[in-house]
C-alpha atoms as a PDB file:
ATOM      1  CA  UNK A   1       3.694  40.317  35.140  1.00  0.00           C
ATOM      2  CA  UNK A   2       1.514  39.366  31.936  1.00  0.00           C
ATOM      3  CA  UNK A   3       4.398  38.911  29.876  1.00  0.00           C
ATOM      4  CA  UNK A   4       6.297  36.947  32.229  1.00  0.00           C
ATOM      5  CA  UNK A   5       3.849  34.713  32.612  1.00  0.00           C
ATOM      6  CA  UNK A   6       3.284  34.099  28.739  1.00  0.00           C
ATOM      7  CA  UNK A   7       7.103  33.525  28.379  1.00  0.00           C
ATOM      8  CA  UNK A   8       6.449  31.204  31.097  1.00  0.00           C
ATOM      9  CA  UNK A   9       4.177  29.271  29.467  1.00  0.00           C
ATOM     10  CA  UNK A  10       5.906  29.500  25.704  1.00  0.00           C
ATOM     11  CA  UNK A  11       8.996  27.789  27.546  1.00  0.00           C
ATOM     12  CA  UNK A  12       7.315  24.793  29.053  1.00  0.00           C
ATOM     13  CA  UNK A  13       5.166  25.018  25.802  1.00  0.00           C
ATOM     14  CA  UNK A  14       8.554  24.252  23.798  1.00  0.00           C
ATOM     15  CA  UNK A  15      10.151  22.301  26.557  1.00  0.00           C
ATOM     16  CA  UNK A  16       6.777  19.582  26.039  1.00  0.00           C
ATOM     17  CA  UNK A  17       7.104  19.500  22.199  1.00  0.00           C
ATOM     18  CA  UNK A  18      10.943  19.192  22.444  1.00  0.00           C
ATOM     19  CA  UNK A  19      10.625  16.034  25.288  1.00  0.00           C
ATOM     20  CA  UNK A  20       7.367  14.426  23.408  1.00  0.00           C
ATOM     21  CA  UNK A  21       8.626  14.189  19.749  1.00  0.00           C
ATOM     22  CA  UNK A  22       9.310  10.819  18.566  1.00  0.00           C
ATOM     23  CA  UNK A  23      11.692   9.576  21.228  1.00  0.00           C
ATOM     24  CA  UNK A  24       9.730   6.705  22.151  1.00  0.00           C
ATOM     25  CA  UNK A  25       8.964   5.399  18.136  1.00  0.00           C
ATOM     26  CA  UNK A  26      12.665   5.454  17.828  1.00  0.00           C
ATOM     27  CA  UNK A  27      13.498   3.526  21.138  1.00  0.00           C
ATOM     28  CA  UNK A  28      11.206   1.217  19.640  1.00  0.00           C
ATOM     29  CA  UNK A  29      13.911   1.186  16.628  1.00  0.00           C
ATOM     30  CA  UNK A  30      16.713   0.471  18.525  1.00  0.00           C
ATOM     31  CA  UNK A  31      17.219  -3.361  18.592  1.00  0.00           C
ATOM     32  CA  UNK A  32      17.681  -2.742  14.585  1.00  0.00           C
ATOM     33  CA  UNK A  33      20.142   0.106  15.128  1.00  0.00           C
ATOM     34  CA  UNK A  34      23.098  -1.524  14.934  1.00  0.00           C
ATOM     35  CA  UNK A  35      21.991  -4.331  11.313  1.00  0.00           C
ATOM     36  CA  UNK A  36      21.460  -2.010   8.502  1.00  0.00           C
ATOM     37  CA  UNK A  37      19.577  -4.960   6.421  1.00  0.00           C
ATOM     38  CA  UNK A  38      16.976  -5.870   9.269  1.00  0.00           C
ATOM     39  CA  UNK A  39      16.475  -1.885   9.332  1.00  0.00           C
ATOM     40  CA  UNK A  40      15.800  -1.824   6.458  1.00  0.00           C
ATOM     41  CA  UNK A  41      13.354  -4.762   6.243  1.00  0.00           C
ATOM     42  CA  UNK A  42      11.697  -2.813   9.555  1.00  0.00           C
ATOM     43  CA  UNK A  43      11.354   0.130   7.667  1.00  0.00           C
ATOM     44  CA  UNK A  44       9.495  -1.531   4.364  1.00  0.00           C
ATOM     45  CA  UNK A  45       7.322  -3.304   6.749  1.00  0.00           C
ATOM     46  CA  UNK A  46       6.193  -0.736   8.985  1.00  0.00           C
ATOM     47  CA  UNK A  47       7.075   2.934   7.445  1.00  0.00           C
ATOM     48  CA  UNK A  48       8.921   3.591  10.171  1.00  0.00           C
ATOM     49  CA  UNK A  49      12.240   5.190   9.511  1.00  0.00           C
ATOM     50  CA  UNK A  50      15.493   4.452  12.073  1.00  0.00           C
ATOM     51  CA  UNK A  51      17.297   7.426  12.556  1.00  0.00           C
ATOM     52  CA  UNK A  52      20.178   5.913  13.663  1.00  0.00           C
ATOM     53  CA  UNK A  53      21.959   2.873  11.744  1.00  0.00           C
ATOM     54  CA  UNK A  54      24.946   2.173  13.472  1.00  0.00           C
ATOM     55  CA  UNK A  55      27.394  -0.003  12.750  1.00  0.00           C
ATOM     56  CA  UNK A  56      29.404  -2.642  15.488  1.00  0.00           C
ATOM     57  CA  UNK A  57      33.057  -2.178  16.232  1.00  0.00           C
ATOM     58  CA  UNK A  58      34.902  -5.085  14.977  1.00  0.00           C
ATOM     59  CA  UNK A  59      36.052  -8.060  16.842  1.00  0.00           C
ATOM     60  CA  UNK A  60      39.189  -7.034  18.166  1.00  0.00           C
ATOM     61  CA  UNK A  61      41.978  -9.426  17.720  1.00  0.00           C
ATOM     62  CA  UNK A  62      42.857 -12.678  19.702  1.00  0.00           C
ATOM     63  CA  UNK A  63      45.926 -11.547  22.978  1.00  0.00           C
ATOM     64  CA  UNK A  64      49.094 -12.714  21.321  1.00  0.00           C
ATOM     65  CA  UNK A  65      50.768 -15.708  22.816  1.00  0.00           C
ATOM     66  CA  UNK A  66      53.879 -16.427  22.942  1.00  0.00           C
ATOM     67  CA  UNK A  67      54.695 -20.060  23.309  1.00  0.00           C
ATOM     68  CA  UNK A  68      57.966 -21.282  24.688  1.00  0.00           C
END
């Protein structure tokens, strides 16, 4: 019973630190995820580091036409 209730407690113990790391400081981030240069300027200003730099997908193409 003891030890079931201590592996209990390590679980949500681990489940806590695992939910409340530092999810919300990189939400915070994530309006410079996808410019590598203002991410960079974020990150000399403030310390903070983005995890995540991604880059856009390019413009796709214009529909060809064909005119008659």
């Amino acid at each position: 019973m003891l030890l079931s209730l201590i592996g209990l407690i390590a679980c949500a113990a681990a489940c806590w630190r695992t939910c409340h790391g530092n999810g919300d400081e990189q939400a915070a981030l994530l309006p410079f995820a996808d410019d590598p240069e203002a991410a960079r300027r974020m990150s000399a200003a403030t310390g903070r580091h983005c995890e995540r730099i991604v880059q856009p997908l390019p413009e796709p193409p214009p529909p060809y036409r064909m005119r008659a």
